[in-house]
N, C-alpha and C. Protein backbone atom coordinates (compact mmCIF):
# COMPACT_ATOMS: atom_id res chain seq x y z
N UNK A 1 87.12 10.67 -5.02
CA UNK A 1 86.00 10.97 -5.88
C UNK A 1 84.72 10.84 -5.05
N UNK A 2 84.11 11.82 -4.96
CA UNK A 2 82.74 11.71 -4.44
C UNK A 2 81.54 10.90 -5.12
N UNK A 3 80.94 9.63 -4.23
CA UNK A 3 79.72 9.17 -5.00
C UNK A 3 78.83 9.73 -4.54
N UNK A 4 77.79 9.17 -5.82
CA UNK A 4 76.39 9.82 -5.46
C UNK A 4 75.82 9.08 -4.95
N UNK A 5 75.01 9.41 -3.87
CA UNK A 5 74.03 8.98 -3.18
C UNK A 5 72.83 8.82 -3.44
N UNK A 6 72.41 7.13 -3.95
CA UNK A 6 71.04 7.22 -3.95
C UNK A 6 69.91 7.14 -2.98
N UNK A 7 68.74 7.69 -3.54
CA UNK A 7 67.68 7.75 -2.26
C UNK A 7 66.64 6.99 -2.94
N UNK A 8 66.27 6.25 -2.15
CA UNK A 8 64.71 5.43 -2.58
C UNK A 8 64.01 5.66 -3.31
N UNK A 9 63.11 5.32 -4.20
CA UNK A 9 61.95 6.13 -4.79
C UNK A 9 60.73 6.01 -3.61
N UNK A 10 60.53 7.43 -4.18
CA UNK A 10 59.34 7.82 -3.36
C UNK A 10 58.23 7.02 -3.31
N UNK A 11 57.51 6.29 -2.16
CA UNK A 11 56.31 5.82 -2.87
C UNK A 11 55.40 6.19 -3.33
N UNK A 12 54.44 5.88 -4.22
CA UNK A 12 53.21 6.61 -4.95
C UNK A 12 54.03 7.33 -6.70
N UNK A 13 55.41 7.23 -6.31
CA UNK A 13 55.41 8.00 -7.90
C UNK A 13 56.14 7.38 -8.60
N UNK A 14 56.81 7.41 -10.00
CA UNK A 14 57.38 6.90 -10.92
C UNK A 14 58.90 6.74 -10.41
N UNK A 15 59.84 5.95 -10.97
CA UNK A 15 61.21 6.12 -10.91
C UNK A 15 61.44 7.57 -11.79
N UNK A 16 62.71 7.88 -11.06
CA UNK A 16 62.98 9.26 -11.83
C UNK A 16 63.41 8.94 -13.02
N UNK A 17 63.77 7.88 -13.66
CA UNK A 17 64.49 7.80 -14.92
C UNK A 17 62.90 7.70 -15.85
N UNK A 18 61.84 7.25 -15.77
CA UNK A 18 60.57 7.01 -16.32
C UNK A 18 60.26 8.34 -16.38
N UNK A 19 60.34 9.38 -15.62
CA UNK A 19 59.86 10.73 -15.46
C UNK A 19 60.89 11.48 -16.60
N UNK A 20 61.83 11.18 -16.49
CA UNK A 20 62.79 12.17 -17.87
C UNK A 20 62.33 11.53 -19.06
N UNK A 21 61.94 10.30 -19.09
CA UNK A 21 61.18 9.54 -19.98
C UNK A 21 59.98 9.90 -20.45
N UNK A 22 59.36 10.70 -20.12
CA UNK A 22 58.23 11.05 -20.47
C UNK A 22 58.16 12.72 -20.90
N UNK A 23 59.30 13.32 -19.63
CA UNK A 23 59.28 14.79 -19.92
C UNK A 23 60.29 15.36 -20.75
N UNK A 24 61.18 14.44 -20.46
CA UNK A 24 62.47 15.24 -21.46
C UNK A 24 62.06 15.90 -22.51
N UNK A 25 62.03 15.20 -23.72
CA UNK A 25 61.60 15.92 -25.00
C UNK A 25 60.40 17.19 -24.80
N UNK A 26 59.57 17.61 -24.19
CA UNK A 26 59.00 18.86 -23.95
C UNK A 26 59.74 19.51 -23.37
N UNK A 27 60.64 19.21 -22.19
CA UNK A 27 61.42 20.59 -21.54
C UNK A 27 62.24 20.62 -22.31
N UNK A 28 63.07 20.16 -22.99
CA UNK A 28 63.78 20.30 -24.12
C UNK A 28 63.69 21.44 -25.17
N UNK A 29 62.49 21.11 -25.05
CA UNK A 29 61.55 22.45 -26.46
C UNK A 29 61.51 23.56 -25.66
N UNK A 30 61.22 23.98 -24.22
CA UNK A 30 60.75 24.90 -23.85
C UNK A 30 62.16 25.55 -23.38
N UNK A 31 63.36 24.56 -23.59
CA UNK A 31 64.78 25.51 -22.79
C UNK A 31 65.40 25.92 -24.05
N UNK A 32 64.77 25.33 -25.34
CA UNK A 32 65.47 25.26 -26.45
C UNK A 32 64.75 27.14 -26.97
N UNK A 33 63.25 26.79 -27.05
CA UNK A 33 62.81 27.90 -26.92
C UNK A 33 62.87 29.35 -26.39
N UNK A 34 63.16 29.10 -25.36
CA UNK A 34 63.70 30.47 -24.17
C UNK A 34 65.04 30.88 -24.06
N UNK A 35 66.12 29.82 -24.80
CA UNK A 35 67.16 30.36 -24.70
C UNK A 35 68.03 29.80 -26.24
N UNK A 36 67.59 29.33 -26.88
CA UNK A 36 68.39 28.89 -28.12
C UNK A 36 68.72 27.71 -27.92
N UNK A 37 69.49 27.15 -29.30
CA UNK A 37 69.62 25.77 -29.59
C UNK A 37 71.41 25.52 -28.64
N UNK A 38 71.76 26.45 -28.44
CA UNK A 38 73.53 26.20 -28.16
C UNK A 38 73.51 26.24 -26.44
N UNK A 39 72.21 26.92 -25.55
CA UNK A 39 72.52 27.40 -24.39
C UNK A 39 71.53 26.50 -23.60
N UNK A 40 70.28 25.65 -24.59
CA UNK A 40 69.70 24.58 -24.34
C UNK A 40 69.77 23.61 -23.70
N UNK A 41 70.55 22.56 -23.81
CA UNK A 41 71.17 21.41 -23.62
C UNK A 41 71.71 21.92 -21.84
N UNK A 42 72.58 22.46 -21.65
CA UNK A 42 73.04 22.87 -20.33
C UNK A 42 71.67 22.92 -19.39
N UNK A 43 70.52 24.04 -19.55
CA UNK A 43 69.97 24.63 -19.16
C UNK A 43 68.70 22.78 -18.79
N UNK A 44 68.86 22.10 -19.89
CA UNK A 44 68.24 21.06 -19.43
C UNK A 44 68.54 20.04 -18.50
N UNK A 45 69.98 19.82 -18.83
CA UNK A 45 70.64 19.08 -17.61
C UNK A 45 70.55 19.36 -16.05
N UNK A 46 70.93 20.99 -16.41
CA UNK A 46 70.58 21.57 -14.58
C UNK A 46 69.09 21.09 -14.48
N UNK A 47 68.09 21.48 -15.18
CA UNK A 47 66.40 21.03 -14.55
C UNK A 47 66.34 19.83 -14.29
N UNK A 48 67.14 19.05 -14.81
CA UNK A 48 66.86 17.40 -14.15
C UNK A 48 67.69 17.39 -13.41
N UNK A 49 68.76 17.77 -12.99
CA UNK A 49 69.78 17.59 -11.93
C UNK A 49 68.52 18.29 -10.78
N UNK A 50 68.44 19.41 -10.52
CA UNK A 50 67.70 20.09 -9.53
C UNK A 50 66.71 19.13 -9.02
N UNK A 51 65.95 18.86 -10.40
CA UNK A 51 64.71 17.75 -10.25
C UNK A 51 64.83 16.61 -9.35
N UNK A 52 65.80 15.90 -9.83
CA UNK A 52 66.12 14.87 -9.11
C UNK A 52 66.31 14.99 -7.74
N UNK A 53 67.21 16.09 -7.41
CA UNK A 53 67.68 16.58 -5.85
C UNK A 53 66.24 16.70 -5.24
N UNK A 54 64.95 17.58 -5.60
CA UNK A 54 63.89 17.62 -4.87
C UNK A 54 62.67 16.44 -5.16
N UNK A 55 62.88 15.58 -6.36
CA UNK A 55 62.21 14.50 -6.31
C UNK A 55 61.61 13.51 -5.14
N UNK A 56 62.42 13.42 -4.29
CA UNK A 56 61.93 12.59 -2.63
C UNK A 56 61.04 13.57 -2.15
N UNK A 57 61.19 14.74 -2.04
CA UNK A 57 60.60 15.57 -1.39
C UNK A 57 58.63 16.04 -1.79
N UNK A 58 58.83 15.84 -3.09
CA UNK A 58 57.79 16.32 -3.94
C UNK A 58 56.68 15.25 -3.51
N UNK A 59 55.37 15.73 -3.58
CA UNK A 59 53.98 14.97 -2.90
C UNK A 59 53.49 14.55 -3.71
N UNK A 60 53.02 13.32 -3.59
CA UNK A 60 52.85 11.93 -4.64
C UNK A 60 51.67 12.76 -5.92
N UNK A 61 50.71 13.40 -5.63
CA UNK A 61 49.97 13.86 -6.45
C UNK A 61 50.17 15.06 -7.46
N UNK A 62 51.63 15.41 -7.08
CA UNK A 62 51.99 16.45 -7.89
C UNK A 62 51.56 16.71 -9.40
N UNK A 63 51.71 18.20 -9.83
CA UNK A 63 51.60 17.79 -11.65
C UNK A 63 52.87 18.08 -12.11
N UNK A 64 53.98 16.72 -12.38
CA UNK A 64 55.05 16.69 -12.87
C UNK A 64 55.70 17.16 -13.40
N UNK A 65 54.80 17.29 -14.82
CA UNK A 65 54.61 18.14 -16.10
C UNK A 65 55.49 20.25 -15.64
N UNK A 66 54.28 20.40 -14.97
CA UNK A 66 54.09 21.94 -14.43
C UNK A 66 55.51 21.88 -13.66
N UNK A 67 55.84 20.88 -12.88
CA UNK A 67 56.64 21.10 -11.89
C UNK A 67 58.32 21.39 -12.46
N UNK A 68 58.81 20.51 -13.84
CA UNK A 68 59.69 20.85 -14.26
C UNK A 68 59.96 21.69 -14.97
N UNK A 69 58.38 22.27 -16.13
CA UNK A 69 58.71 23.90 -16.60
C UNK A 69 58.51 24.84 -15.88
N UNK A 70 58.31 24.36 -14.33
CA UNK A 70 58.58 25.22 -13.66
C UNK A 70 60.37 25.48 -13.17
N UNK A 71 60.76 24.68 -12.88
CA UNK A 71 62.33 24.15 -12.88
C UNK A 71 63.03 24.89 -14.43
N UNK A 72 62.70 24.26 -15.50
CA UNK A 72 63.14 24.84 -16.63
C UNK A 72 63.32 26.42 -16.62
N UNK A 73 62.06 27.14 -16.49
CA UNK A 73 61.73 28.76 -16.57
C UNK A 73 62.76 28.53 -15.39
N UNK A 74 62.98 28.17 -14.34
CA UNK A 74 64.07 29.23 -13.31
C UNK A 74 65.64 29.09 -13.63
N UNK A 75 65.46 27.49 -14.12
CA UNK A 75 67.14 27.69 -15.09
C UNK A 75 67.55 28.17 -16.28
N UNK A 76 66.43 28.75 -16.85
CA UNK A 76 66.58 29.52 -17.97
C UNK A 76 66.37 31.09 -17.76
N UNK A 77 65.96 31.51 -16.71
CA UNK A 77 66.57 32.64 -16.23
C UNK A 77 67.60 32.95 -15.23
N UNK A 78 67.76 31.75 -15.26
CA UNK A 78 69.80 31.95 -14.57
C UNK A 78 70.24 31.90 -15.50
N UNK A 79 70.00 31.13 -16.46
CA UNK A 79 71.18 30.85 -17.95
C UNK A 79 71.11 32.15 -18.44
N UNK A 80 70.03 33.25 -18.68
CA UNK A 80 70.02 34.40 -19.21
C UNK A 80 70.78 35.11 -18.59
N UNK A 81 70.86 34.94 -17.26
CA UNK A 81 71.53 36.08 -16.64
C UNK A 81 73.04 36.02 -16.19
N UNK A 82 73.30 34.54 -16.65
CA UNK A 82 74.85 34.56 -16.94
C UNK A 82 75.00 34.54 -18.04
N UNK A 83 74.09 34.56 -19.13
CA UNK A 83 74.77 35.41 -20.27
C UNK A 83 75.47 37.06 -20.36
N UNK A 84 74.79 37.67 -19.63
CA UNK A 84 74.93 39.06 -19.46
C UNK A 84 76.60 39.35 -18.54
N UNK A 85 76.85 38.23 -17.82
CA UNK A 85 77.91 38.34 -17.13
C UNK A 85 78.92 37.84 -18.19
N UNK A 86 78.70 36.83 -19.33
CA UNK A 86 79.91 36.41 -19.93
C UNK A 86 80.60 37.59 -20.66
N UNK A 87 81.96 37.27 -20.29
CA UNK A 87 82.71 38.13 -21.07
C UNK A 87 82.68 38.49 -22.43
N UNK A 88 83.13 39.65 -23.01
CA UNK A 88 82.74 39.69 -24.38
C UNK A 88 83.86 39.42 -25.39
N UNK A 89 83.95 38.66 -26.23
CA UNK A 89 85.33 38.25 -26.88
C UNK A 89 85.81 39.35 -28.01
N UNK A 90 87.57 39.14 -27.84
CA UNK A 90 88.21 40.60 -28.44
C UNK A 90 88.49 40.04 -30.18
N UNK A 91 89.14 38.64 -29.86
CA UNK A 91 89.09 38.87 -31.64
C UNK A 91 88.25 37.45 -31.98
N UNK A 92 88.41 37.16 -33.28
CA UNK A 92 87.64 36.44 -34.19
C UNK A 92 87.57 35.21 -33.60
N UNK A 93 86.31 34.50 -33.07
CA UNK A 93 86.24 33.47 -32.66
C UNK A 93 85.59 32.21 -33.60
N UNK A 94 85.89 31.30 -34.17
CA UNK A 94 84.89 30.46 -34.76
C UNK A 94 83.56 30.69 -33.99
N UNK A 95 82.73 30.12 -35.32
CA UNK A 95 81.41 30.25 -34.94
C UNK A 95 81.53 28.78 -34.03
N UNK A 96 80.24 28.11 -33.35
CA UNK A 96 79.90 26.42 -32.93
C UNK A 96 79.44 26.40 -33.72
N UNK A 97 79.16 25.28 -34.36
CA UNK A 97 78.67 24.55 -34.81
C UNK A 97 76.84 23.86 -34.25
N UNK A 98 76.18 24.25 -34.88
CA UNK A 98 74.74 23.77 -34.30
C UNK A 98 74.07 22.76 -35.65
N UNK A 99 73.15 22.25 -35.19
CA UNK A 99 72.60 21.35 -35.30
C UNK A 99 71.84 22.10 -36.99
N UNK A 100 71.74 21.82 -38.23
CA UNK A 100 71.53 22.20 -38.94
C UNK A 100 69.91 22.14 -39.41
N UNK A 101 68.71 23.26 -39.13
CA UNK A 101 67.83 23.47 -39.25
C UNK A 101 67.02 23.92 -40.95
N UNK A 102 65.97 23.56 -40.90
CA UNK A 102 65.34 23.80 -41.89
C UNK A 102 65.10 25.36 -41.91
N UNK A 103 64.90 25.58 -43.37
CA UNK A 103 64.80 27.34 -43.02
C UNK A 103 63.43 27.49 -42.79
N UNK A 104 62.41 27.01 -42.99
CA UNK A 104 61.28 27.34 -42.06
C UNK A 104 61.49 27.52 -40.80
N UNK A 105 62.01 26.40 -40.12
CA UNK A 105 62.29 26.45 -38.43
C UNK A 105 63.36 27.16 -38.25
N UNK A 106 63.99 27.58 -39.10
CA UNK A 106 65.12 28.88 -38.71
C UNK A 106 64.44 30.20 -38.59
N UNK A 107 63.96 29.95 -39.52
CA UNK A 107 62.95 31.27 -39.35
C UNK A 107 62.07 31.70 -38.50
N UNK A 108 61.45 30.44 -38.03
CA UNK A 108 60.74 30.57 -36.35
C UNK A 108 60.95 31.14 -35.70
N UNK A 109 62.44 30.30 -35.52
CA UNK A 109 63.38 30.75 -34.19
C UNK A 109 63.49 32.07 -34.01
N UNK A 110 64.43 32.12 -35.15
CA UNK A 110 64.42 33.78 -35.23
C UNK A 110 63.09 34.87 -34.69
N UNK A 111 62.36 34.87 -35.83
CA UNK A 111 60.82 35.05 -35.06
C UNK A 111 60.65 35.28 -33.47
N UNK A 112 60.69 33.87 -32.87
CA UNK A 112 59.96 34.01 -31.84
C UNK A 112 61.63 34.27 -31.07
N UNK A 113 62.34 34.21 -31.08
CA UNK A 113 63.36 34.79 -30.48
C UNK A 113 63.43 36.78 -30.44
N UNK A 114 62.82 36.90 -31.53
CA UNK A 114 62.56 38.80 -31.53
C UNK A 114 61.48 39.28 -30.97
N UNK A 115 60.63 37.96 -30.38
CA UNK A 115 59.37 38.73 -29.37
C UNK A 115 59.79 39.29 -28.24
N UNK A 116 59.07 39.66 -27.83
CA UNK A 116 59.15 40.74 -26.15
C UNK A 116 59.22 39.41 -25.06
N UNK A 117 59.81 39.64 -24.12
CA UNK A 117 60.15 38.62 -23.53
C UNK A 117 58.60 38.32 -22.99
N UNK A 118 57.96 38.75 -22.04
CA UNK A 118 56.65 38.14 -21.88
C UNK A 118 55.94 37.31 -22.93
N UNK A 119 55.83 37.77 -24.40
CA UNK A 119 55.17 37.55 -25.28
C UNK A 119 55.86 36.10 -25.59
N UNK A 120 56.89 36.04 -25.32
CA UNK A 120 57.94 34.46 -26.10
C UNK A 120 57.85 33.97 -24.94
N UNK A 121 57.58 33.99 -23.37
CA UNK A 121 57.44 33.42 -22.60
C UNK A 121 55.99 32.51 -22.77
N UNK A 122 54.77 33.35 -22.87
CA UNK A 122 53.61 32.79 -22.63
C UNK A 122 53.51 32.20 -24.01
N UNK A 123 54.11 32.18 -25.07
CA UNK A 123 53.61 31.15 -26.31
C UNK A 123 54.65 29.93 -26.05
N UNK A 124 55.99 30.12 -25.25
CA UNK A 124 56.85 29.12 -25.48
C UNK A 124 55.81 27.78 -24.33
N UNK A 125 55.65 28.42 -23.17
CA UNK A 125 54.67 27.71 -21.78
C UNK A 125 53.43 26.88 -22.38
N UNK A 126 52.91 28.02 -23.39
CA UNK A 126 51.70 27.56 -23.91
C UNK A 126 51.53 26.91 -24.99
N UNK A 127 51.86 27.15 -25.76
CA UNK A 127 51.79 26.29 -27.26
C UNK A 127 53.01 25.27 -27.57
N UNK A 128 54.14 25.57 -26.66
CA UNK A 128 55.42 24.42 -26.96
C UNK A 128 54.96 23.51 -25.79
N UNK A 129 55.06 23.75 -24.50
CA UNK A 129 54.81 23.35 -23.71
C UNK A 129 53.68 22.23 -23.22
N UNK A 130 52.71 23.05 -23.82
CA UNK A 130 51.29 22.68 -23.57
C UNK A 130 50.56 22.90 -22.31
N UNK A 131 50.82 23.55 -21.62
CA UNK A 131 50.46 23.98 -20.29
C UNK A 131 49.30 25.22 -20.40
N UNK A 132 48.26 25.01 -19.84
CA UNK A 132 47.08 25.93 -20.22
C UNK A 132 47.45 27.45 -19.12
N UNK A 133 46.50 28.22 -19.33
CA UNK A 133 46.86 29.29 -19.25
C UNK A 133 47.27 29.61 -17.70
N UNK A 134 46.33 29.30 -16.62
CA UNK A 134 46.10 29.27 -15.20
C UNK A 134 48.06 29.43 -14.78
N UNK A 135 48.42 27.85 -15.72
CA UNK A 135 49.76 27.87 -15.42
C UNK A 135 51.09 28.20 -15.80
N UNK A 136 50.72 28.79 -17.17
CA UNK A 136 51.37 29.93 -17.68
C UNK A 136 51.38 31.34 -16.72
N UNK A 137 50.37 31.78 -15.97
CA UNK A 137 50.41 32.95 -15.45
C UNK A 137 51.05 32.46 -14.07
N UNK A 138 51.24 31.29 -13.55
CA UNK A 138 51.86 31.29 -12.22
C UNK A 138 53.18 31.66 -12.92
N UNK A 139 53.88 30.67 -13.80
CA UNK A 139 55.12 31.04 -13.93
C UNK A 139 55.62 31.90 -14.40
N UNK A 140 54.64 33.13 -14.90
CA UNK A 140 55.11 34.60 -15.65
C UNK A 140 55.04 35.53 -14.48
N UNK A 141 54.08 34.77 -13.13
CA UNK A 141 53.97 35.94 -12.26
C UNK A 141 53.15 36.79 -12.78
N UNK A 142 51.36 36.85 -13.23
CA UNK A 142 50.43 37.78 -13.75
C UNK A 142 49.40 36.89 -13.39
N UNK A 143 48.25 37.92 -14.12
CA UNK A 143 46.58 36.90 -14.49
C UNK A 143 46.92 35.88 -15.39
N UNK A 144 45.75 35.27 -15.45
CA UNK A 144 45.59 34.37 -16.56
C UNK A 144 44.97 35.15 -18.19
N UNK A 145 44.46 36.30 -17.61
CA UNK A 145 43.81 37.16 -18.65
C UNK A 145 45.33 37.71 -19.39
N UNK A 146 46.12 38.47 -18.70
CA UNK A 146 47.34 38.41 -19.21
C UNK A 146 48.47 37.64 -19.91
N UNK A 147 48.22 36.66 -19.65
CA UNK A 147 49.17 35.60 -20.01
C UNK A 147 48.31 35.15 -21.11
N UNK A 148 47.04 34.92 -21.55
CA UNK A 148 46.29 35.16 -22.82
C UNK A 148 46.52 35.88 -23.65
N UNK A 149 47.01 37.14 -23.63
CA UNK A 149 46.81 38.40 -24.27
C UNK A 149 48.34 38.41 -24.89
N UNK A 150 49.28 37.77 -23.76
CA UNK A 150 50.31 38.17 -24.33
C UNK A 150 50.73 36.94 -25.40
N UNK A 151 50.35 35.77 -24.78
CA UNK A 151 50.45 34.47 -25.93
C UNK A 151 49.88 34.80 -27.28
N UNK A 152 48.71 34.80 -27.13
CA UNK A 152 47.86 35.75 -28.52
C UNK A 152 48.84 37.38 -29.12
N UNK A 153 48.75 37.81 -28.31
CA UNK A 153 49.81 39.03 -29.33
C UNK A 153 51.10 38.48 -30.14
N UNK A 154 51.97 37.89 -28.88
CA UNK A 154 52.92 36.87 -29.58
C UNK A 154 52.56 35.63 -31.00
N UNK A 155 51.50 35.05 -30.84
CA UNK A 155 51.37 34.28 -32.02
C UNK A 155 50.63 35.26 -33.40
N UNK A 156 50.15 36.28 -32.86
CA UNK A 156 50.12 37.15 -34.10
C UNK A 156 51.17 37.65 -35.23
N UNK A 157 52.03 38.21 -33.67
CA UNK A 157 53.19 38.84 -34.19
C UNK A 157 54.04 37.54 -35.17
N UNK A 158 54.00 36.05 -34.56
CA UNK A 158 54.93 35.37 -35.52
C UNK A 158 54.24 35.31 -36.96
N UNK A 159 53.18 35.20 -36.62
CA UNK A 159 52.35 35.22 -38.46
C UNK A 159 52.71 35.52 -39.18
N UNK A 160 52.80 37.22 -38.65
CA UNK A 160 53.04 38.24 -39.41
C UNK A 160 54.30 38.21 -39.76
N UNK A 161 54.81 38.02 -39.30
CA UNK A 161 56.12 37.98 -39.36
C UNK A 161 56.99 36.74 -40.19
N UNK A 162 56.15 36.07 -40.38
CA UNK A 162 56.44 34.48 -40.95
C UNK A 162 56.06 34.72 -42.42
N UNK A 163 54.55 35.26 -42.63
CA UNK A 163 54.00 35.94 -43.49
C UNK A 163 54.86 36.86 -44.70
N UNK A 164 55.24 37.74 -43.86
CA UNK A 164 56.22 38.94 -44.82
C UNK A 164 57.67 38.41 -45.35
N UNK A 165 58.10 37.10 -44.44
CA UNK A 165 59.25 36.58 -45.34
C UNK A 165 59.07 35.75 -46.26
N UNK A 166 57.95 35.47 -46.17
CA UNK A 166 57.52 33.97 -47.78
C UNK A 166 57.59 35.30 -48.60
């Protein structure tokens, strides 16, 4: 059996277990967000696994925060893109079982799950997240004027959309 190897904490920064301590529950929201409640959980484990692996490495003044939805957004577009590779099933499979939601927040989901992917990107970064715009547009790859426009179109669109089902 292979052990794991621990490495020192870095000086100048937190233990890594204080750091999932603080961030977990937001990246949580933002993997839960970008990829659903069932494909979530995985997609969070890899960002702290990764995390941890480059944690020694990372420079004491870092912004933590930024650094793991940055981690998150890249394992949640691997998780997307081995969705596309999973096979497609031939007969009747039980459903899983998920975590049983209010129908308001079902309805969200739904919602912001039918935005345009940019548009559910920059509201999930920005308004779940809390990450202002500057750093929403690093991780969409655009302006910051863009990554405005599309957060704002996106929170329109859920209104409206939230709106017409009451």
């Amino acid at each position: 059996m292979e052990q794991a190897v621990l490495t020192p904490r870095p000086p100048g920064k937190p233990p890594f277990a204080r750091v999932v301590e603080i961030h977990g529950a937001r990246v949580l929201r933002v993997c839960r967000a970008l990829l659903g409640p069932i494909d979530a959980d995985d997609a969070w484990q890899e960002t702290f696994i990764a995390a941890l692996r480059a944690y020694p490495d990372l420079p004491s003044g870092a912004n933590l925060e930024a650094w793991l939805v940055t981690i998150a957004h890249r394992k949640a577009i691997d998780a997307s893109r081995a969705l596309t590779r999973r096979p497609t099933p031939t007969a009747d499979v039980p459903e899983r079982q998920v975590a049983q939601q209010s129908p308001t927040a079902q309805a969200l989901w739904l919602a912001l799950a039918d935005l345009p992917h940019k548009q559910r990107q920059a509201v999930v970064y920005h308004h779940i997240a809390g990450m202002p715009y500057r750093q929403v547009a690093q991780l969409m790859d655009t302006t910051e004027p863009a990554a405005r426009k599309a957060a704002s179109e996106g929170v329109a669109a859920l209104r409206t959309r939230l709106k017409d089902e009451r």
